[in-house]
N, C-alpha and C. Protein backbone atom coordinates (compact mmCIF):
# COMPACT_ATOMS: atom_id res chain seq x y z
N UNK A 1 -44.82 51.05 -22.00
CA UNK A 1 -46.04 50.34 -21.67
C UNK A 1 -46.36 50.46 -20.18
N UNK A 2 -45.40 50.59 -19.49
CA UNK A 2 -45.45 50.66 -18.02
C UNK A 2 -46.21 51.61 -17.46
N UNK A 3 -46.14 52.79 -18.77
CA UNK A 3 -46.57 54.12 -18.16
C UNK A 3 -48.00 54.15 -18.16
N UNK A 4 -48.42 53.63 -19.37
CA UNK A 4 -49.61 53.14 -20.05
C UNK A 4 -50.40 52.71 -19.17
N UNK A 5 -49.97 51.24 -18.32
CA UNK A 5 -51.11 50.72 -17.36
C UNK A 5 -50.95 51.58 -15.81
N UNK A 6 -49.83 51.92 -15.40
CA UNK A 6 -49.77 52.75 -14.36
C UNK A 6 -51.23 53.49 -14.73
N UNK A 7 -51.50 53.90 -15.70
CA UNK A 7 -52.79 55.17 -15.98
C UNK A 7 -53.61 54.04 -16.41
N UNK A 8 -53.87 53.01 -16.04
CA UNK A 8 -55.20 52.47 -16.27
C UNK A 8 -55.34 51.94 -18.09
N UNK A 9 -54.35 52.07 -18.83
CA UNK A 9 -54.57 51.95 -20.11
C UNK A 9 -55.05 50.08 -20.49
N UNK A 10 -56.06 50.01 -21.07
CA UNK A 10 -55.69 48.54 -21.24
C UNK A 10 -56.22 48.51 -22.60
N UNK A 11 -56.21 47.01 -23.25
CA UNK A 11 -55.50 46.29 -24.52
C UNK A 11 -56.37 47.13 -25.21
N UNK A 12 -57.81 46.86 -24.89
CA UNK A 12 -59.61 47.44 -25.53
C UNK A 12 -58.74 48.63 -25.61
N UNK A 13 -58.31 49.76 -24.69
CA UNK A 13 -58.37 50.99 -25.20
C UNK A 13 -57.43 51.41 -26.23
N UNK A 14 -56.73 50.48 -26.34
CA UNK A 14 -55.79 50.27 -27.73
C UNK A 14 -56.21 49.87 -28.83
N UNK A 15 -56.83 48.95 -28.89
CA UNK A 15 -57.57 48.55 -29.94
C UNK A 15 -58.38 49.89 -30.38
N UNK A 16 -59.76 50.13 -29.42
CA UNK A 16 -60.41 50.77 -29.94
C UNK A 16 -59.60 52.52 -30.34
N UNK A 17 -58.32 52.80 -29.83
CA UNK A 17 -57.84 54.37 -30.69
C UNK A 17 -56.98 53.75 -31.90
N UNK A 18 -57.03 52.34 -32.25
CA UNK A 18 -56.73 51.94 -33.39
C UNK A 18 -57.91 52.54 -34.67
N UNK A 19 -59.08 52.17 -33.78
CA UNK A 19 -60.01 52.20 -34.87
C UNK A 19 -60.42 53.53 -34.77
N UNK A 20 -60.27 54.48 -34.00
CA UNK A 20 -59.95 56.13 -34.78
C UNK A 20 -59.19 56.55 -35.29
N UNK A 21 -57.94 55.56 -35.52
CA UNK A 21 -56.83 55.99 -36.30
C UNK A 21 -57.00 55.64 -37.33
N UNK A 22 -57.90 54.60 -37.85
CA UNK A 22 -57.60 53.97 -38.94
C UNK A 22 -59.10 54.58 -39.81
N UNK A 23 -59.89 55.76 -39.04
CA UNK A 23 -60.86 56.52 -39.61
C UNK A 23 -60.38 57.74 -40.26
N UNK A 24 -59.27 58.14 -38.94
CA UNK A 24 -58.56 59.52 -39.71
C UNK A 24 -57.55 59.02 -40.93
N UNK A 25 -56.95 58.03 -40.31
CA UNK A 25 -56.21 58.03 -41.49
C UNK A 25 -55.86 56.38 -42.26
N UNK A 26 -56.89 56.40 -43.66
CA UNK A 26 -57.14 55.16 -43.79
C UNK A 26 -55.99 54.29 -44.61
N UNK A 27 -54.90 55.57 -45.06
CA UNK A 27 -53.64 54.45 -45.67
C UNK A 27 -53.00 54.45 -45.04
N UNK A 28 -52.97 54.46 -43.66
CA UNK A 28 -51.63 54.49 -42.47
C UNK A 28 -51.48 52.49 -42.20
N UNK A 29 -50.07 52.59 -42.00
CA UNK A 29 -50.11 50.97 -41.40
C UNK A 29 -50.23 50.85 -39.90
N UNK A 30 -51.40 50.54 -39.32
CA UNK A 30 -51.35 50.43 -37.98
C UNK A 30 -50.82 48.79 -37.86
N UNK A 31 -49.80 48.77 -36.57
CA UNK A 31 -49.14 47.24 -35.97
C UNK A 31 -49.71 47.52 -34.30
N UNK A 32 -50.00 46.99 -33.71
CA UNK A 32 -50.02 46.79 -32.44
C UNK A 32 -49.23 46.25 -31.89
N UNK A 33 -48.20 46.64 -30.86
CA UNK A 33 -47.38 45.87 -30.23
C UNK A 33 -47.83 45.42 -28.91
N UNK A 34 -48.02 44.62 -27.96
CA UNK A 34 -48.29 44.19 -26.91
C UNK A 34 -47.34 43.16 -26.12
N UNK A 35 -47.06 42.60 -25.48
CA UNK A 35 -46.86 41.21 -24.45
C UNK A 35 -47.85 40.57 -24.61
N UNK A 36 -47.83 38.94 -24.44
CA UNK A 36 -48.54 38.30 -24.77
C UNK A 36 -49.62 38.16 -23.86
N UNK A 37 -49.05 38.59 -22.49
CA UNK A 37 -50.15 38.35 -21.46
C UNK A 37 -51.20 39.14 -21.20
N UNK A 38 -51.51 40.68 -21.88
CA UNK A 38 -52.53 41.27 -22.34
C UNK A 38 -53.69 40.67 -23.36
N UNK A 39 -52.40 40.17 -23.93
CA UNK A 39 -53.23 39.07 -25.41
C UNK A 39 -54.58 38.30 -25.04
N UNK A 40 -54.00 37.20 -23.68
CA UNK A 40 -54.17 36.05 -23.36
C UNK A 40 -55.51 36.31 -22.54
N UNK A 41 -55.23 37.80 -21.55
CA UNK A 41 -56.36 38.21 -20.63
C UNK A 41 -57.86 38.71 -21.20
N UNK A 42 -57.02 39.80 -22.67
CA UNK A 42 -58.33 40.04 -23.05
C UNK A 42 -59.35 39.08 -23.93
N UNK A 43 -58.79 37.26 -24.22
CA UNK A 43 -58.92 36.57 -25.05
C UNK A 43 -58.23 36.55 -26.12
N UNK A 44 -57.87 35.25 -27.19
CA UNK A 44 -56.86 35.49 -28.10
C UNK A 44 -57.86 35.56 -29.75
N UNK A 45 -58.94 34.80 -29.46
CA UNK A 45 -59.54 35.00 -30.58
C UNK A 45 -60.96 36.22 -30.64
N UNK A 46 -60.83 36.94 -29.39
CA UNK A 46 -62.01 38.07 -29.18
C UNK A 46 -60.49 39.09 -29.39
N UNK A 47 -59.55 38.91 -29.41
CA UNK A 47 -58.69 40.30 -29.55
C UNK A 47 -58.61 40.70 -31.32
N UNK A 48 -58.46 38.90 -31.76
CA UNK A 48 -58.01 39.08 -33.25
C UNK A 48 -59.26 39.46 -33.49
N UNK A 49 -60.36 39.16 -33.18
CA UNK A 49 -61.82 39.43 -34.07
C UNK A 49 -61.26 41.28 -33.52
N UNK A 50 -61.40 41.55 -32.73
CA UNK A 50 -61.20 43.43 -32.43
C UNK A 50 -60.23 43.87 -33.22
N UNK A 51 -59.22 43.42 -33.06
CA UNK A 51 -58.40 44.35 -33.81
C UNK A 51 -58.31 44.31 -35.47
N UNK A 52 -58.67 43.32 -36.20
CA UNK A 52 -59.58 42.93 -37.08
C UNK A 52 -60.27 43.88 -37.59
N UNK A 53 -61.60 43.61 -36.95
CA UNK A 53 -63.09 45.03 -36.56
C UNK A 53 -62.00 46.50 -36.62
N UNK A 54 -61.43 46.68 -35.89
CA UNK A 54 -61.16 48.15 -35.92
C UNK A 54 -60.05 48.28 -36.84
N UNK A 55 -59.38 47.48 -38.04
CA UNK A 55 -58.94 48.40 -39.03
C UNK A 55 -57.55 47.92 -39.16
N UNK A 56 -56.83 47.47 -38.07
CA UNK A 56 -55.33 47.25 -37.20
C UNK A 56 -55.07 45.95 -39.18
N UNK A 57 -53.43 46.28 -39.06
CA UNK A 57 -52.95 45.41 -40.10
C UNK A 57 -52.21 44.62 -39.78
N UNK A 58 -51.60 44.25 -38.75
CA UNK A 58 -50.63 43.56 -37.83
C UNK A 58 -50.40 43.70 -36.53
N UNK A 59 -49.84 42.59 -35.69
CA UNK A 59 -49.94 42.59 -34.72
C UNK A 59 -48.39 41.78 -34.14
N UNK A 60 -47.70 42.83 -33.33
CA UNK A 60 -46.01 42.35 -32.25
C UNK A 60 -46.75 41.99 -31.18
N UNK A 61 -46.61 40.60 -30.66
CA UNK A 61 -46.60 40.24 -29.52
C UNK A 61 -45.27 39.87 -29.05
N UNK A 62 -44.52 41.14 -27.90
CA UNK A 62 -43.37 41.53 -27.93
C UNK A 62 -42.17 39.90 -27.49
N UNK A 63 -43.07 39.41 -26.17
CA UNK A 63 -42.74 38.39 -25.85
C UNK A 63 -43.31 37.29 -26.19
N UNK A 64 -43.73 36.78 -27.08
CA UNK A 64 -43.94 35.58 -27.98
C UNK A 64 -42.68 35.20 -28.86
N UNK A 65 -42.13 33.91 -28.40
CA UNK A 65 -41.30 33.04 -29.68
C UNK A 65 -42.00 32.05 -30.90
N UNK A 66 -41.73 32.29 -31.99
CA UNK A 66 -42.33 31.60 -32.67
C UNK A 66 -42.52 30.36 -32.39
N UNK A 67 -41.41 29.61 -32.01
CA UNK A 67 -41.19 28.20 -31.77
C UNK A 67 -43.18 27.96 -30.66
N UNK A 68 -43.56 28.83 -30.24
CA UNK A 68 -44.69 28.58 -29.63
C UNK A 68 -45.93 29.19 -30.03
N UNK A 69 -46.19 29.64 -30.62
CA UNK A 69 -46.96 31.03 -31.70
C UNK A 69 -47.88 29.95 -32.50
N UNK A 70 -47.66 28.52 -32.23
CA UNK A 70 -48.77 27.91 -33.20
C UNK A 70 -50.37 28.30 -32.99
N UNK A 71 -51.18 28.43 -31.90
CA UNK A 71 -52.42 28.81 -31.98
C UNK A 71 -52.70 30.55 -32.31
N UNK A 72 -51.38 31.15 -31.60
CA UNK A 72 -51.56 32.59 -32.16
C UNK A 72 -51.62 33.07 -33.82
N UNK A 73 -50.43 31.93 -34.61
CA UNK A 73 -50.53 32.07 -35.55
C UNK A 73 -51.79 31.68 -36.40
N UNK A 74 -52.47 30.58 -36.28
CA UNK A 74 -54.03 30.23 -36.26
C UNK A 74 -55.18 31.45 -36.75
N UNK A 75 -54.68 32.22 -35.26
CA UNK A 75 -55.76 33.32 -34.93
C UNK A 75 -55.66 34.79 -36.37
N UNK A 76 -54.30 34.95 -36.00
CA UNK A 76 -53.70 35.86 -37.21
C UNK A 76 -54.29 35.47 -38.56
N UNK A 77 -54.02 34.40 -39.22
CA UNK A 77 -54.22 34.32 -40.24
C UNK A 77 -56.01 33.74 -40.48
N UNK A 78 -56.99 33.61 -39.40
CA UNK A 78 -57.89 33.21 -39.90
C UNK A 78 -59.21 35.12 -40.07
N UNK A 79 -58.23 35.92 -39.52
CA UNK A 79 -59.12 37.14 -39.46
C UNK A 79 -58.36 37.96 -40.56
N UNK A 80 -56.99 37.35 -41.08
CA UNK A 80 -56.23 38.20 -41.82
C UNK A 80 -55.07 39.30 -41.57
N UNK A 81 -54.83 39.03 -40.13
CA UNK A 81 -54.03 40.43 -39.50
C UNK A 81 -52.37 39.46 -39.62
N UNK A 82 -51.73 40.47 -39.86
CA UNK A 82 -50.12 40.15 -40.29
C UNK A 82 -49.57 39.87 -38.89
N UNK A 83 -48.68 38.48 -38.27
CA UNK A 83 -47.84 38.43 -37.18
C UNK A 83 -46.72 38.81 -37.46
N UNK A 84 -46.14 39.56 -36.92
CA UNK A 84 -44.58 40.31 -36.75
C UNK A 84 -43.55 39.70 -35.57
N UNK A 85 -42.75 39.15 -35.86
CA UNK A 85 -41.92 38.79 -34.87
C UNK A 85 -40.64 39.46 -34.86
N UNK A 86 -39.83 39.74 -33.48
CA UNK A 86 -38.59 40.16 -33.39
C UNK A 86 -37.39 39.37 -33.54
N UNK A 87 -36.30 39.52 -33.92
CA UNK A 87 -35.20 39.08 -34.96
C UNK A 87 -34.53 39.39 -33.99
N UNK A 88 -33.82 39.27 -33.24
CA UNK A 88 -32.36 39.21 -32.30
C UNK A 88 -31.18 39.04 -32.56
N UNK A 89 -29.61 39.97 -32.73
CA UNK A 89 -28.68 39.81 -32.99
C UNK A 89 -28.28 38.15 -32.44
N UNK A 90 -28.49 37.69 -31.48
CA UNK A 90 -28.26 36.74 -30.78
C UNK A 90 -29.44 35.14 -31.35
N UNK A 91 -29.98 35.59 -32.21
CA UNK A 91 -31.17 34.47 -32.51
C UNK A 91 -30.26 33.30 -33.34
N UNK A 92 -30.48 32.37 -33.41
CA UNK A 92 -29.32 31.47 -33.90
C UNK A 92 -30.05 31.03 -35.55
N UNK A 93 -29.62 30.87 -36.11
CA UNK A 93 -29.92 30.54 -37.37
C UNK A 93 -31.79 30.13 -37.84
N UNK A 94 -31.86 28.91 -37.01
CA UNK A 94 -33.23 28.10 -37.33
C UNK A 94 -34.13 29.03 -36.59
N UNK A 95 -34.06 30.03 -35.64
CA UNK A 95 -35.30 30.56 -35.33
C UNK A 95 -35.21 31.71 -36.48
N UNK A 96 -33.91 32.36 -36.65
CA UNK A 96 -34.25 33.55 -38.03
C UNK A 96 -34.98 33.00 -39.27
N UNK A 97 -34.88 31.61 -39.65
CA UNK A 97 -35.35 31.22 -40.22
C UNK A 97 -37.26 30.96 -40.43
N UNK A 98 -37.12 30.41 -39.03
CA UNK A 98 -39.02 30.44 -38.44
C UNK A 98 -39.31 31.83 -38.41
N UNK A 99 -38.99 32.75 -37.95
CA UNK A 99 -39.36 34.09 -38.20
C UNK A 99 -39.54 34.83 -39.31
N UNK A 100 -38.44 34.61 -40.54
CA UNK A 100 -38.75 35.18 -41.94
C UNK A 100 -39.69 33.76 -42.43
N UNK A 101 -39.90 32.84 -41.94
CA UNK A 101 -41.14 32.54 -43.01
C UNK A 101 -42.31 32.57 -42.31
N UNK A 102 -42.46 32.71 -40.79
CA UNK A 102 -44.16 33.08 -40.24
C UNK A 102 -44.36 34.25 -40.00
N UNK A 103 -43.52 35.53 -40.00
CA UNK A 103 -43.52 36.45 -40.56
C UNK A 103 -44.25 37.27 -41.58
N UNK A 104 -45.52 38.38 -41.71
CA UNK A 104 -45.60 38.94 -42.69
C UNK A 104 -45.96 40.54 -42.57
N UNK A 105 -45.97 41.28 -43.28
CA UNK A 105 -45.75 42.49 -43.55
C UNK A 105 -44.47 43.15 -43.64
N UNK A 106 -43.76 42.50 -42.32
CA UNK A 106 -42.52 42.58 -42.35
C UNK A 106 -41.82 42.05 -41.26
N UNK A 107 -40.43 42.07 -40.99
CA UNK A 107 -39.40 41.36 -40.17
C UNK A 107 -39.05 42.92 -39.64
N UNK A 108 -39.15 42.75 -38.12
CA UNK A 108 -38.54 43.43 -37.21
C UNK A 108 -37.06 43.15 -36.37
N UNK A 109 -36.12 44.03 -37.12
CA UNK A 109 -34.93 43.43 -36.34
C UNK A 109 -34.09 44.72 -35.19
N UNK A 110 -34.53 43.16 -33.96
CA UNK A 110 -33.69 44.42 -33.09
C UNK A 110 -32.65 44.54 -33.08
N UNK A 111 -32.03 46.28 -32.79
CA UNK A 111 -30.50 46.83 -32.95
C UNK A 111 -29.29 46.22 -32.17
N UNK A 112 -30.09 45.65 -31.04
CA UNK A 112 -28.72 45.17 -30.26
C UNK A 112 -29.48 44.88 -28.98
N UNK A 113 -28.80 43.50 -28.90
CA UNK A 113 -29.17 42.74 -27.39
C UNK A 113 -29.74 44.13 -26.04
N UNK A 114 -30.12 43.67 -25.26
CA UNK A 114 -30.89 44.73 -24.32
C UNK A 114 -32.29 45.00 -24.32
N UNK A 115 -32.55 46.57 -23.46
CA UNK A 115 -34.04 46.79 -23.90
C UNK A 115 -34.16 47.75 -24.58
N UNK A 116 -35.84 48.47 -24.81
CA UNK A 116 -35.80 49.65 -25.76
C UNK A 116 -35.42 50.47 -24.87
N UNK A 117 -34.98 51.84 -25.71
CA UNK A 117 -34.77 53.15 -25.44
C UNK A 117 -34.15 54.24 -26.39
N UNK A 118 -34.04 54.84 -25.69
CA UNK A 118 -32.89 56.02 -26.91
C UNK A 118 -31.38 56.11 -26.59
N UNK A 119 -30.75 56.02 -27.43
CA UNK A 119 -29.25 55.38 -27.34
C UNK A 119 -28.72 56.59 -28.02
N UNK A 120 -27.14 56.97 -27.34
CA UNK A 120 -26.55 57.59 -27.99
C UNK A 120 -25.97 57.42 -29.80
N UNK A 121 -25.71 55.90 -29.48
CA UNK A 121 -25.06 55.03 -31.24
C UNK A 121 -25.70 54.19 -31.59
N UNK A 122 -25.23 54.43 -32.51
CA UNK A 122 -26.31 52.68 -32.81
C UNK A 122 -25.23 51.08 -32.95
N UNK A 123 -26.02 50.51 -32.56
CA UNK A 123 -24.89 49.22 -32.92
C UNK A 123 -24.64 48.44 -34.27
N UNK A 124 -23.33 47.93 -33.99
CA UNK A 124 -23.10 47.41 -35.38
C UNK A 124 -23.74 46.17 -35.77
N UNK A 125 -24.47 45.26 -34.22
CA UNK A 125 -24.84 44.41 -35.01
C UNK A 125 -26.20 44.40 -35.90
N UNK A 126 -26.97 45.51 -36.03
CA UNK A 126 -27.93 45.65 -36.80
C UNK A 126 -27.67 45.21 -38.00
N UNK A 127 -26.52 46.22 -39.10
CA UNK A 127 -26.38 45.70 -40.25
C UNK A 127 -25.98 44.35 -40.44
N UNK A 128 -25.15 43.74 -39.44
CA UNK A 128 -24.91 41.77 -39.72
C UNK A 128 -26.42 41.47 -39.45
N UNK A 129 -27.48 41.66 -38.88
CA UNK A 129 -28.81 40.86 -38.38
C UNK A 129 -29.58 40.81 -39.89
N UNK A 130 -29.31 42.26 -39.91
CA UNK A 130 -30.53 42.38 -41.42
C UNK A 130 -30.03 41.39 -42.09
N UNK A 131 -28.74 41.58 -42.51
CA UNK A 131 -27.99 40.76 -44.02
C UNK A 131 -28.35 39.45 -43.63
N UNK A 132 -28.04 38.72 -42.69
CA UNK A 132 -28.47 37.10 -42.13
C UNK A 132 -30.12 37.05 -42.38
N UNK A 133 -30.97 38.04 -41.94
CA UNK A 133 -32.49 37.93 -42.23
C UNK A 133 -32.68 37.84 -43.81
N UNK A 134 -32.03 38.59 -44.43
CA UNK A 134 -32.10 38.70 -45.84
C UNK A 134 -32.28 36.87 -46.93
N UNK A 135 -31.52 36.09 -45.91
CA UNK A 135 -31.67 34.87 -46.92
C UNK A 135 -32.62 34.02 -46.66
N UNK A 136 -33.43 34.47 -45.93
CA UNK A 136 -34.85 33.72 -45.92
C UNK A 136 -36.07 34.52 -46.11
N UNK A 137 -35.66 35.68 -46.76
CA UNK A 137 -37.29 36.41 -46.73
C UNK A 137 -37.30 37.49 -47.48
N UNK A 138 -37.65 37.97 -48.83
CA UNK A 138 -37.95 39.27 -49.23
C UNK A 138 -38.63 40.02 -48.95
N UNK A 139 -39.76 39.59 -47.77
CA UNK A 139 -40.13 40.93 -46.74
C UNK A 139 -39.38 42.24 -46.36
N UNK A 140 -39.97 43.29 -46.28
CA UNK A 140 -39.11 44.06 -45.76
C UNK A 140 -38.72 44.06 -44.30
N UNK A 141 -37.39 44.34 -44.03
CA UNK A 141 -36.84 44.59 -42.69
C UNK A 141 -36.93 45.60 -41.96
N UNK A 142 -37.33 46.21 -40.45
CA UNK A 142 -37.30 47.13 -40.35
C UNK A 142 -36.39 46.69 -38.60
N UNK A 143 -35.68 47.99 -38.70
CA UNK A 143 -35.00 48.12 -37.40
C UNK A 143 -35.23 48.97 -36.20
N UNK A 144 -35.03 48.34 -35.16
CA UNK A 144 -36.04 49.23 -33.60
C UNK A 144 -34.73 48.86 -32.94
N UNK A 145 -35.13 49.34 -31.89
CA UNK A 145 -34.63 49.88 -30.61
C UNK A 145 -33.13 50.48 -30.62
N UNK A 146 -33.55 51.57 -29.62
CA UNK A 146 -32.55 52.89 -29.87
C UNK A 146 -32.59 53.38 -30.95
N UNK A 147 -33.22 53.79 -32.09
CA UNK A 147 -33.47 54.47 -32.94
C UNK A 147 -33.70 56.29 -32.41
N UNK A 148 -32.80 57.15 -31.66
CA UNK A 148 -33.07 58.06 -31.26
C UNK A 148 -33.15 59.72 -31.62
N UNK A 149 -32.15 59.67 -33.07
CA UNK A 149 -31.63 60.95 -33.51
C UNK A 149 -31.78 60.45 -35.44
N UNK A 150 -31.95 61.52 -35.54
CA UNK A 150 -31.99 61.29 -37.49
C UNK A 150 -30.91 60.68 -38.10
N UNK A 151 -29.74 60.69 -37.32
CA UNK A 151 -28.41 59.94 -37.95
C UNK A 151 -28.78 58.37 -38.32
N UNK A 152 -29.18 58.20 -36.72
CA UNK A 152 -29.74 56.97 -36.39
C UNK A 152 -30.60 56.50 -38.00
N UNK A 153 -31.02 57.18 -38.02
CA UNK A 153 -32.39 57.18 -38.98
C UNK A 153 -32.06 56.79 -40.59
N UNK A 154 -30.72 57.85 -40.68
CA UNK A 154 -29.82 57.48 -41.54
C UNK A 154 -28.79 56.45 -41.86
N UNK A 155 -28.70 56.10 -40.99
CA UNK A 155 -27.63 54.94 -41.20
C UNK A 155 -28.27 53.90 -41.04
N UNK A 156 -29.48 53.59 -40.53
CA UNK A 156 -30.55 52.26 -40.99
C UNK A 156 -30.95 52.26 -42.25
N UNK A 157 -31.17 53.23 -43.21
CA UNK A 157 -31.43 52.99 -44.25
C UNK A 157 -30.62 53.23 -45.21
N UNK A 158 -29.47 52.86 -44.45
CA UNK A 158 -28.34 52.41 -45.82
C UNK A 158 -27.92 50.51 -45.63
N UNK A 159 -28.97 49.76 -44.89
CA UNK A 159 -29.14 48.57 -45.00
C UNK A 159 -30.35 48.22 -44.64
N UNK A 160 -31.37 48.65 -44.27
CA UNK A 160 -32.75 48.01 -44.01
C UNK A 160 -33.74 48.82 -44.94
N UNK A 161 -34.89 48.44 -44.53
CA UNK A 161 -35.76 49.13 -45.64
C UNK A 161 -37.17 49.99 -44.30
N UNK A 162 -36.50 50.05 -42.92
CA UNK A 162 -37.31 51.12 -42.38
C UNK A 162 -36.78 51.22 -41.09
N UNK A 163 -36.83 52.59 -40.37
CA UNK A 163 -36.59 52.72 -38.55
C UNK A 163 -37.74 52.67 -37.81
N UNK A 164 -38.01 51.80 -36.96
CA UNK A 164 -38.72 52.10 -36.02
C UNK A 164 -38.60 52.83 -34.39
N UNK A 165 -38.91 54.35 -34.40
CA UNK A 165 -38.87 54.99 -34.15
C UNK A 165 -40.28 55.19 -32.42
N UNK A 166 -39.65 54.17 -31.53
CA UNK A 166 -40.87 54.61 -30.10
C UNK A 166 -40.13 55.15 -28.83
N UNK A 167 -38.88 54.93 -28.13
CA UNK A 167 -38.59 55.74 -26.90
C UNK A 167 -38.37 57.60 -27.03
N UNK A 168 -37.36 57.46 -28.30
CA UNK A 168 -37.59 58.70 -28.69
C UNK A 168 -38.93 59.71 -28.98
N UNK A 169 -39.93 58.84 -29.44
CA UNK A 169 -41.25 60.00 -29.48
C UNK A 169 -42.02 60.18 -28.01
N UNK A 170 -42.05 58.65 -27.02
CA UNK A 170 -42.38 59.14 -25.67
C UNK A 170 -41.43 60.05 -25.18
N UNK A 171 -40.37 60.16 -24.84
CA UNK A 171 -39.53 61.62 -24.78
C UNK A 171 -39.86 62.52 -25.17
N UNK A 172 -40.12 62.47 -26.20
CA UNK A 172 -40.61 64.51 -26.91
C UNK A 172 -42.14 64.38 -26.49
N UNK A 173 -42.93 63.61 -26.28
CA UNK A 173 -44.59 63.68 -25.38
C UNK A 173 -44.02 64.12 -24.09
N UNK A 174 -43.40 63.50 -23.11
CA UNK A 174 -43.28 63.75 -22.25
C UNK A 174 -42.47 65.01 -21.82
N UNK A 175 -42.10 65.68 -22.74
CA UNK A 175 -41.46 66.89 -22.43
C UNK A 175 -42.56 67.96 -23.20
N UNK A 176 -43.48 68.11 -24.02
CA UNK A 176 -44.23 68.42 -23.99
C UNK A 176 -45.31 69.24 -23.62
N UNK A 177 -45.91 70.22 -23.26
CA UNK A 177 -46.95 70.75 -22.21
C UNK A 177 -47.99 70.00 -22.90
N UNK A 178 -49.14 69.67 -21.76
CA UNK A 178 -50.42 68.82 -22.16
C UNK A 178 -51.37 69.45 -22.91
N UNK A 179 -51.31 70.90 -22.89
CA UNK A 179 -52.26 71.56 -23.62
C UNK A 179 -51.41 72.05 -25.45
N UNK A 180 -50.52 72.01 -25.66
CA UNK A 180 -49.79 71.61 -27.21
C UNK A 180 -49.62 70.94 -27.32
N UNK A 181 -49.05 69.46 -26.76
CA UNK A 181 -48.96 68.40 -27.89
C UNK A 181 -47.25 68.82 -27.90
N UNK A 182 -47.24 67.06 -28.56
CA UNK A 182 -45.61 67.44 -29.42
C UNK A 182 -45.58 68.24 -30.65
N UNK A 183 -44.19 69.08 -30.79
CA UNK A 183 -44.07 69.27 -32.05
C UNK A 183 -44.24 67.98 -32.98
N UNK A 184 -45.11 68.35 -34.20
CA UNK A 184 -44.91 67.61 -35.48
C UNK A 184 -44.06 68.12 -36.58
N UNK A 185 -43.37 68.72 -36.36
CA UNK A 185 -42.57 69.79 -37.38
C UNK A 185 -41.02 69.05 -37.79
N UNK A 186 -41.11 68.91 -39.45
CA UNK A 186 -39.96 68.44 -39.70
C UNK A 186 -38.51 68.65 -39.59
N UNK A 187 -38.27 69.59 -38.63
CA UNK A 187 -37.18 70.10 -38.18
C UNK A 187 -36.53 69.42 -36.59
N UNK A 188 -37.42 68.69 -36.38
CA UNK A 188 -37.53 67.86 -34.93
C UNK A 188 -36.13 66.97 -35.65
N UNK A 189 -35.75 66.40 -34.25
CA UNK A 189 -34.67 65.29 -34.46
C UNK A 189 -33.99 64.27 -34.60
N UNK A 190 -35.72 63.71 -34.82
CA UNK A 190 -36.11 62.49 -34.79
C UNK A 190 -36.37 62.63 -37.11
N UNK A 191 -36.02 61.60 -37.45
CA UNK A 191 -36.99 61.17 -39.09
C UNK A 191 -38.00 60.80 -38.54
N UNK A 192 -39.18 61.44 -38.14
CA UNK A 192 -40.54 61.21 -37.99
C UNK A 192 -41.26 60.52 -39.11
N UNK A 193 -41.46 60.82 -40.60
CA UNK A 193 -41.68 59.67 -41.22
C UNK A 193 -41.23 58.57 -41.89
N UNK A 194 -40.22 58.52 -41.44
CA UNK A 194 -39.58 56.94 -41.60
C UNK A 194 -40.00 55.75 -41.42
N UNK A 195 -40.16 56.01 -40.40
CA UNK A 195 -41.15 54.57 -40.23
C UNK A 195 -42.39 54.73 -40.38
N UNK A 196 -43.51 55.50 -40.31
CA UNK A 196 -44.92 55.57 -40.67
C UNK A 196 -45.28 55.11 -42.40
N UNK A 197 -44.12 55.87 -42.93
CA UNK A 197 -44.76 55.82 -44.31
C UNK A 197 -44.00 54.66 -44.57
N UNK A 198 -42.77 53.98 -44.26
CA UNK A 198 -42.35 52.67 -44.95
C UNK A 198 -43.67 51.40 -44.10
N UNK A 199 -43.92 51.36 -43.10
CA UNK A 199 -44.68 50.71 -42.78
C UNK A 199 -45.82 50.75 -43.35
N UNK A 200 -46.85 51.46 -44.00
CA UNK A 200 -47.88 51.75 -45.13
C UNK A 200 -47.79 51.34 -46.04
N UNK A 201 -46.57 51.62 -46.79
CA UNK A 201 -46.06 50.41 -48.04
C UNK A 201 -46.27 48.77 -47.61
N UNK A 202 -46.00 48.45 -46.16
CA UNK A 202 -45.69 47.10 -45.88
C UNK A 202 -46.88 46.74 -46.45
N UNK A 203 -47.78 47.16 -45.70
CA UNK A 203 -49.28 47.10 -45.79
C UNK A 203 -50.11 47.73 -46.84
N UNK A 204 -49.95 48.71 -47.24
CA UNK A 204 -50.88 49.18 -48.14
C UNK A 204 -50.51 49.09 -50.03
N UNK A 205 -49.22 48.40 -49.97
CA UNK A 205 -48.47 48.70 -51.43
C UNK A 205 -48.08 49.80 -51.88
């Protein structure tokens, strides 16, 4: 995200390449992830009416706790867009709890205390997070951060039901030349649709 506003990127111009994404491609699950304080600047109920308008099916506000999410949650559910909250190895019982039930499309659980990036391993406490998320919610689970190599990719879905897959694809952009683009080619080393198409199910059935 850092890189994003360094270049001038803001919330509107997210929103609105939501709503060319969701022209090209109309069974994709678009989520928006943000901080809340983008939220707050561009308005909270002129963002939900936008992202709404342009197509978007959910919305991570990265740093929002539920325990405070009462007017955000408001906003979400009066335009229809799904709130997603993050699940923390470290979250203690009663907030996993507030999270699998204000929660919808799905439960995002992160891999292990820290920040994002691409990690050599993955950690073990992912599979204990999911299984603890599991008794409050038949939503599906999906797991982020450090998700970097197809192993990765593999061994999340022998307990969750998707990878979410973002430091690793800014890496292969940024290595990139500007005039090709990343490879899209399924031989890359990343499970590129792993998470696109389980997230479409969240949303689209």
């Amino acid at each position: 995200m850092g890189r994003a506003v360094a270049r001038g990127t803001s919330l509107k111009d997210v929103v609105n390449l939501a709503g060319e994404i969701r022209v090209a491609r109309p069974a994709a699950g678009l989520v928006i992830f943000s901080y809340l304080n983008p939220i707050l600047r561009y308005g909270l109920h002129r963002f939900a009416d936008a992202a709404a308008a342009a197509g978007v099916d959910g919305v991570l506000a990265t740093d929002l706790i539920v325990e405070e999410a009462g007017e955000y949650l408001a906003e979400m559910e009066r335009v229809g867009l799904a709130p997603i909250f993050l699940a923390a190895p470290t979250s203690p019982d009663e907030r996993l709890e507030a999270i699998a039930t204000h929660s919808k499309g799905f439960v995002y659980a992160i891999s292990r205390v820290g920040i994002t990036g691409a990690q050599q391993s993955l950690s073990c406490d992912a599979a204990a997070l999911v299984e603890r998320i599991r008794r409050w919610t038949r939503l599906p689970i999906a797991v982020g951060f450090g998700i970097s190599t197809s192993e990765h990719v593999a061994q999340v879905g022998q307990f969750a039901d998707a990878a979410v897959i973002g430091s690793a694809i800014v890496e292969l952009i940024e290595r990139s030349a500007p005039e090709t683009g990343a490879p899209a080619d399924r031989s890359s080393s990343v499970g590129w649709e792993a998470a696109p198409g389980a997230v479409a199910r969240f949303f689209k059935g």
